[in-house]
N, C-alpha and C. Protein backbone atom coordinates (compact mmCIF):
# COMPACT_ATOMS: atom_id res chain seq x y z
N UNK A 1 -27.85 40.41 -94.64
CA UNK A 1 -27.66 39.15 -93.96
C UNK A 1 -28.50 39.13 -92.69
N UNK A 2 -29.24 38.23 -92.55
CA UNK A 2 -30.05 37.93 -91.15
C UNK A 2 -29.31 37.10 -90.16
N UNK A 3 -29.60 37.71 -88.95
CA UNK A 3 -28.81 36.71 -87.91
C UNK A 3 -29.96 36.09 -87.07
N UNK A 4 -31.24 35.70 -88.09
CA UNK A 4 -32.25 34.91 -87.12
C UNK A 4 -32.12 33.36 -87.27
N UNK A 5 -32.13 33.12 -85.59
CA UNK A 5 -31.68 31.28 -85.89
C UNK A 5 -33.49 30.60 -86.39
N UNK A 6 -33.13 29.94 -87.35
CA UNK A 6 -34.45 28.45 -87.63
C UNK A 6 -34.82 27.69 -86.39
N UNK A 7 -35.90 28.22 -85.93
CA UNK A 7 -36.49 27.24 -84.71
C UNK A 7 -36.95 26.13 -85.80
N UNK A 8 -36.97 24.83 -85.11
CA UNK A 8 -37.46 23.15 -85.52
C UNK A 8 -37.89 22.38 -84.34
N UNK A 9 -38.25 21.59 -84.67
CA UNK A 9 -38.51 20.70 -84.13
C UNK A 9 -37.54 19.17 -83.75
N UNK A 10 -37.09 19.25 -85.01
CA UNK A 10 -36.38 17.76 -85.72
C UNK A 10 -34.85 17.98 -84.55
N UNK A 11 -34.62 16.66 -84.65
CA UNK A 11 -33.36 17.21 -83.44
C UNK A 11 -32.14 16.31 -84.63
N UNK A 12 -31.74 16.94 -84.34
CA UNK A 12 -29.66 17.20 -85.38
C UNK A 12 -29.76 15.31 -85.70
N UNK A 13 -29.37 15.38 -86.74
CA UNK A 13 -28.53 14.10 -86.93
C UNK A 13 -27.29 14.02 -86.43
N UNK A 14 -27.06 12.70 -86.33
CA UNK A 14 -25.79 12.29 -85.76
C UNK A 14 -25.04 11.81 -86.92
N UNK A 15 -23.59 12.63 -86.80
CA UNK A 15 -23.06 11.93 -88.06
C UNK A 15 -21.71 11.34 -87.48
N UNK A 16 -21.06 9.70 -87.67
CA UNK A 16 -20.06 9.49 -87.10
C UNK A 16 -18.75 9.43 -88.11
N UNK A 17 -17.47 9.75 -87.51
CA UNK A 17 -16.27 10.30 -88.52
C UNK A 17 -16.21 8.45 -89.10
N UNK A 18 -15.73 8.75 -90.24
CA UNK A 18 -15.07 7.06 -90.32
C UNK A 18 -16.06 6.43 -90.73
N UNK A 19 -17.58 6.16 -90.55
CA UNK A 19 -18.55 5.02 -90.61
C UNK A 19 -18.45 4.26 -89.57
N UNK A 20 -18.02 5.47 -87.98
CA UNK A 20 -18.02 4.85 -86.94
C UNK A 20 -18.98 4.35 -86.41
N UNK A 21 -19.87 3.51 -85.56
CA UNK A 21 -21.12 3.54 -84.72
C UNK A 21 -21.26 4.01 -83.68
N UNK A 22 -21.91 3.82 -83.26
CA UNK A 22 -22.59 4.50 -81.67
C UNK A 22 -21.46 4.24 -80.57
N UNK A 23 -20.84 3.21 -80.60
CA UNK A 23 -20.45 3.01 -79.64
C UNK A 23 -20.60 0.99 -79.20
N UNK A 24 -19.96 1.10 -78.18
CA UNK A 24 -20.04 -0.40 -77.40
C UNK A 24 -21.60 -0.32 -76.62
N UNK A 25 -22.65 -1.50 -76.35
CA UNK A 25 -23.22 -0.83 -75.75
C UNK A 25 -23.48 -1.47 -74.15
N UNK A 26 -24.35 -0.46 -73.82
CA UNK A 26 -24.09 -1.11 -72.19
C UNK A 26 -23.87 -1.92 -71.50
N UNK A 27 -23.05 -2.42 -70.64
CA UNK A 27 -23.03 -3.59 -70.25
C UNK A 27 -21.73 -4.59 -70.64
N UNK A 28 -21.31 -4.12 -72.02
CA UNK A 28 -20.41 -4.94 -71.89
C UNK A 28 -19.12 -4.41 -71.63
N UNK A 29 -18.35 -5.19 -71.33
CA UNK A 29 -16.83 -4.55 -70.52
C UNK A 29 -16.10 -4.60 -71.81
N UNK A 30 -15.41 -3.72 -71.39
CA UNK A 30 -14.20 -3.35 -72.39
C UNK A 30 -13.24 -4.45 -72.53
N UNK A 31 -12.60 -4.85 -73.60
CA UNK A 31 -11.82 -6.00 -74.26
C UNK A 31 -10.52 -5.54 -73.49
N UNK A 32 -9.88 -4.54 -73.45
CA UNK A 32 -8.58 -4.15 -73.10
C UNK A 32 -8.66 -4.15 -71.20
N UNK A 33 -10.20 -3.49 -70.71
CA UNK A 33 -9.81 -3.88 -69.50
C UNK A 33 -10.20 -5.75 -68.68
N UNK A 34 -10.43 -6.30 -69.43
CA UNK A 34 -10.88 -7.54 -69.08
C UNK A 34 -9.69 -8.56 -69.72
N UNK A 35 -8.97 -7.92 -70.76
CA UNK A 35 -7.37 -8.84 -70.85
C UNK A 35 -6.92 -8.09 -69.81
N UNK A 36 -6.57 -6.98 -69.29
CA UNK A 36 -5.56 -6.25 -68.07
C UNK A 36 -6.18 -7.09 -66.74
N UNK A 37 -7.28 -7.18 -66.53
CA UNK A 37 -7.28 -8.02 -65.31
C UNK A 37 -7.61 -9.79 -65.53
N UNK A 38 -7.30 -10.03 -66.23
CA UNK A 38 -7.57 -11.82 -66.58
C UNK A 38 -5.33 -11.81 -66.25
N UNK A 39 -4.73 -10.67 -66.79
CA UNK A 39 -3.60 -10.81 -66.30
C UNK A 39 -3.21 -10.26 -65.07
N UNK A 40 -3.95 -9.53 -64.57
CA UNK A 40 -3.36 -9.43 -63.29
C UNK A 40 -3.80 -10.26 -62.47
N UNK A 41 -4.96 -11.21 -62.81
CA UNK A 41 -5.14 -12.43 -61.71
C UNK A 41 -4.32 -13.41 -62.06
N UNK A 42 -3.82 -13.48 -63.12
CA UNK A 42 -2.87 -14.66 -63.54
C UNK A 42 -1.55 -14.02 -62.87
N UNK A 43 -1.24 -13.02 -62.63
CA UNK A 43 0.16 -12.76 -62.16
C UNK A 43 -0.18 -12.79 -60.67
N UNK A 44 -1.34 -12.56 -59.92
CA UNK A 44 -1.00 -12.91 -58.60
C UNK A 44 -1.14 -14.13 -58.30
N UNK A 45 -1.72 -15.51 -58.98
CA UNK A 45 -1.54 -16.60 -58.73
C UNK A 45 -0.45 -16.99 -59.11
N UNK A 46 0.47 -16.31 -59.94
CA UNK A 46 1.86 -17.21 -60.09
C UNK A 46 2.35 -16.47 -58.85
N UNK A 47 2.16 -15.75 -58.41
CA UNK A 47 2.88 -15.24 -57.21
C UNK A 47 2.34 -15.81 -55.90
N UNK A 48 1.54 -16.57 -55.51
CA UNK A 48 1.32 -17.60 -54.71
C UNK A 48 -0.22 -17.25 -54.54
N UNK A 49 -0.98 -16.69 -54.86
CA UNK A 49 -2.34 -16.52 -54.46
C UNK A 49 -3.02 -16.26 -53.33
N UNK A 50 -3.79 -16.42 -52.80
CA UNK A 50 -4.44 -15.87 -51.50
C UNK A 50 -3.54 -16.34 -50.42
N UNK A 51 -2.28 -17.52 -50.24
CA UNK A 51 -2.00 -17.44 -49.68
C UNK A 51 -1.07 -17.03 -49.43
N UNK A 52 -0.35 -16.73 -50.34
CA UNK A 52 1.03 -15.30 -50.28
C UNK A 52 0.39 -13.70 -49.81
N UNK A 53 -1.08 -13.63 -50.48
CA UNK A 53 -1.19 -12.17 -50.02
C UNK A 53 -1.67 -12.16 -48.34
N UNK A 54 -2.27 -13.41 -47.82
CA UNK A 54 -2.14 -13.36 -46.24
C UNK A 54 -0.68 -13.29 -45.69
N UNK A 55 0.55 -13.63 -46.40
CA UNK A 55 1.89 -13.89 -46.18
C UNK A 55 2.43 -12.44 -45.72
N UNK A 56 1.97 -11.59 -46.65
CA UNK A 56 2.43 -10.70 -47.17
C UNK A 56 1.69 -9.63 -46.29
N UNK A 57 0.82 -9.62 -46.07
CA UNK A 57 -0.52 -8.77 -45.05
C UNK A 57 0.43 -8.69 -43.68
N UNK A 58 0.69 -9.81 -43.61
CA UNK A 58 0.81 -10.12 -42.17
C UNK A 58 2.78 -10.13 -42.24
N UNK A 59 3.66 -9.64 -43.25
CA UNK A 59 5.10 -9.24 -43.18
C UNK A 59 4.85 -8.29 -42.35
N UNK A 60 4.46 -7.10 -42.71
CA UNK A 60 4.21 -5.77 -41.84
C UNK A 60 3.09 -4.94 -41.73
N UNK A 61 3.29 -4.11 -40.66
CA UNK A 61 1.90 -3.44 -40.16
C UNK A 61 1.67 -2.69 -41.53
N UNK A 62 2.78 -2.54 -42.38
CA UNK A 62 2.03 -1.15 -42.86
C UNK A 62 1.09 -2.40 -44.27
N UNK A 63 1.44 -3.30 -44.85
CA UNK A 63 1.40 -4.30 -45.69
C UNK A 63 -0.28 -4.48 -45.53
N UNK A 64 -0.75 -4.28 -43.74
CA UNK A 64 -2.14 -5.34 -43.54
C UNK A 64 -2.91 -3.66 -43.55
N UNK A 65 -2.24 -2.70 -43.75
CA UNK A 65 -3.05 -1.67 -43.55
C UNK A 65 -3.30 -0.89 -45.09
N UNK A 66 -2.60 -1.04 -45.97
CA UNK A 66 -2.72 -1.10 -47.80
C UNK A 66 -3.58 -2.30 -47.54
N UNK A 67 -3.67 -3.21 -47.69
CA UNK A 67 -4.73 -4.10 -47.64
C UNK A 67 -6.12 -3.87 -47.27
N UNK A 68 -6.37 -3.05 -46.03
CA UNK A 68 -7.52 -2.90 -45.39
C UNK A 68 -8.11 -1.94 -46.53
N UNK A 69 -6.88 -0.86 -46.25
CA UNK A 69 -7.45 0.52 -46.99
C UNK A 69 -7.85 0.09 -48.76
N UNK A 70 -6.54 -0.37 -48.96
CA UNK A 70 -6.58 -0.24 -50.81
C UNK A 70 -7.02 -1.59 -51.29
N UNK A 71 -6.74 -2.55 -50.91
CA UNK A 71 -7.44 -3.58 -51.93
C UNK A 71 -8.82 -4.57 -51.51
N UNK A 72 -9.05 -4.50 -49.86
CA UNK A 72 -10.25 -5.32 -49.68
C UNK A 72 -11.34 -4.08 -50.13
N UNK A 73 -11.21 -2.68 -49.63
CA UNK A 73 -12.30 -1.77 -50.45
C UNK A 73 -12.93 -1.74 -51.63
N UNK A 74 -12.03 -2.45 -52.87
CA UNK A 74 -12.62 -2.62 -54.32
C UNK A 74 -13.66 -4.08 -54.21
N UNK A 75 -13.79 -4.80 -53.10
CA UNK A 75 -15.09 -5.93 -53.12
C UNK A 75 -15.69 -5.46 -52.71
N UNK A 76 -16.24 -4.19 -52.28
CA UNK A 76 -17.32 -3.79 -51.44
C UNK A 76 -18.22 -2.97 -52.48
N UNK A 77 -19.09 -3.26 -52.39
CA UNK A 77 -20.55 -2.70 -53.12
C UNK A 77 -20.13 -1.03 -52.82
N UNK A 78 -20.60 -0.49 -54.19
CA UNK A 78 -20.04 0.89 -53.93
C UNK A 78 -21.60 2.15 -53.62
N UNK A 79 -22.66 1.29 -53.19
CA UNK A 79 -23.75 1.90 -52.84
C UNK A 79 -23.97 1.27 -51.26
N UNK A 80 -24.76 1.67 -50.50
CA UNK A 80 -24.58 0.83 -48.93
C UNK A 80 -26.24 1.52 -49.08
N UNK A 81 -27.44 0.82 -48.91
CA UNK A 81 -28.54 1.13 -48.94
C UNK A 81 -29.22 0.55 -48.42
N UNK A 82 -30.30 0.88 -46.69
CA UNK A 82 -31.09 0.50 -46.05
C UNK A 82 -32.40 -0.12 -46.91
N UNK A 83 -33.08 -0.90 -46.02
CA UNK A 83 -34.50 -1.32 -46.59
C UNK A 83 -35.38 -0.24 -45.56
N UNK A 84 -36.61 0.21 -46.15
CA UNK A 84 -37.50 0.98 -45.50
C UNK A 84 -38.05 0.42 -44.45
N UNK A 85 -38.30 -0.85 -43.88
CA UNK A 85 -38.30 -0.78 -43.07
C UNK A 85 -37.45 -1.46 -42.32
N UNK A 86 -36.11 -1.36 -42.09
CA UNK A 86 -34.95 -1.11 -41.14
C UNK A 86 -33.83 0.08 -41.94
N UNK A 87 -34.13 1.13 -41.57
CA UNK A 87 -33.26 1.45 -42.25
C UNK A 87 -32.02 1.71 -41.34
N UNK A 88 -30.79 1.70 -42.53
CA UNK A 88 -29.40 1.43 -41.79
C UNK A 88 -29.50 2.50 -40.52
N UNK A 89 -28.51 2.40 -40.03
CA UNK A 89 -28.17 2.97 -38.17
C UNK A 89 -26.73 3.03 -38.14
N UNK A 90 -26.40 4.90 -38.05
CA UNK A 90 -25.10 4.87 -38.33
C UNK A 90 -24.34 4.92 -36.71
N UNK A 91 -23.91 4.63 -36.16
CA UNK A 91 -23.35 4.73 -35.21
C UNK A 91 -21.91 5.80 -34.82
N UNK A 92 -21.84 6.66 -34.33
CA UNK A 92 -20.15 7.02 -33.99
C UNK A 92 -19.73 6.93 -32.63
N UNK A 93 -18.25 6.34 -32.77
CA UNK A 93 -17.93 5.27 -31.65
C UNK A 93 -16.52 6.46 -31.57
N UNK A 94 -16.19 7.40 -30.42
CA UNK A 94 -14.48 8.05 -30.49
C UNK A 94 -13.98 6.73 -29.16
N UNK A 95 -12.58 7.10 -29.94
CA UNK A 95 -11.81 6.37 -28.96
C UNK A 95 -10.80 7.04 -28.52
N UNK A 96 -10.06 6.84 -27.33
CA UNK A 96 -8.82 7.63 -27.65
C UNK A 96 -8.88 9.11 -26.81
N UNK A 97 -9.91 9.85 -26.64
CA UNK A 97 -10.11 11.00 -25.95
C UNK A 97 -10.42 10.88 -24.45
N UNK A 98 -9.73 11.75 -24.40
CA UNK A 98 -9.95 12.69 -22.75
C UNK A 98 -10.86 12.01 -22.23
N UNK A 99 -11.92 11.83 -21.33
CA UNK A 99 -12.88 11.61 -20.79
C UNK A 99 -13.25 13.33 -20.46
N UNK A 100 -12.38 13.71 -19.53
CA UNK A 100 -12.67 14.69 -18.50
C UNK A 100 -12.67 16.36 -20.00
N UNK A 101 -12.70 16.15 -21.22
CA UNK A 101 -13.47 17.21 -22.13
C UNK A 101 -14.29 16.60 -22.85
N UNK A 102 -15.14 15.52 -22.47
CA UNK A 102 -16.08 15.20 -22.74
C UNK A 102 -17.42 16.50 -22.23
């Protein structure tokens, strides 16, 4: 018995279980997550809509601070990328400290 592997060229077929295909392809959104959020916008408008969740922001501190943190963050572009010529300028601002261990 030889244990020499067949060098090739040819690269493997793909075989799918079932007479499955490739797949969905890029770009389009998934059916299950696009009914899950067509209902979760329908359940926060029966629950009063933008203006219950300002209602609600503003019940308590901790309410407007889940807000800041957890749900205005998912509208924000999840890349932040300067143009070459300005590129972004990060600033750090402390507050709150000593002066005198500065």
């Amino acid at each position: 018995m030889s244990n020499k592997v067949k060098e090739t060229d040819e690269k493997p077929k793909r075989s799918f279980p079932g007479g499955a295909g490739p797949g969905r392809p890029k770009g389009i959104p998934n059916k299950m997550t696009t009914s899950v959020k067509d209902a979760i916008a329908k359940a926060a408008n029966d629950l009063g809509g933008p203006e219950r969740l300002v209602e609600w922001a503003k019940e308590d501190p901790l309410n407007e601070r889940a807000f800041w943190t957890s749900i205005y963050p998912k509208l924000l572009p999840l890349t932040v990328a300067g143009d070459k010529d300005e590129p972004l300028r990060v600033e750090i601002v402390r507050y709150g400290l000593n002066p005198q261990r500065e």
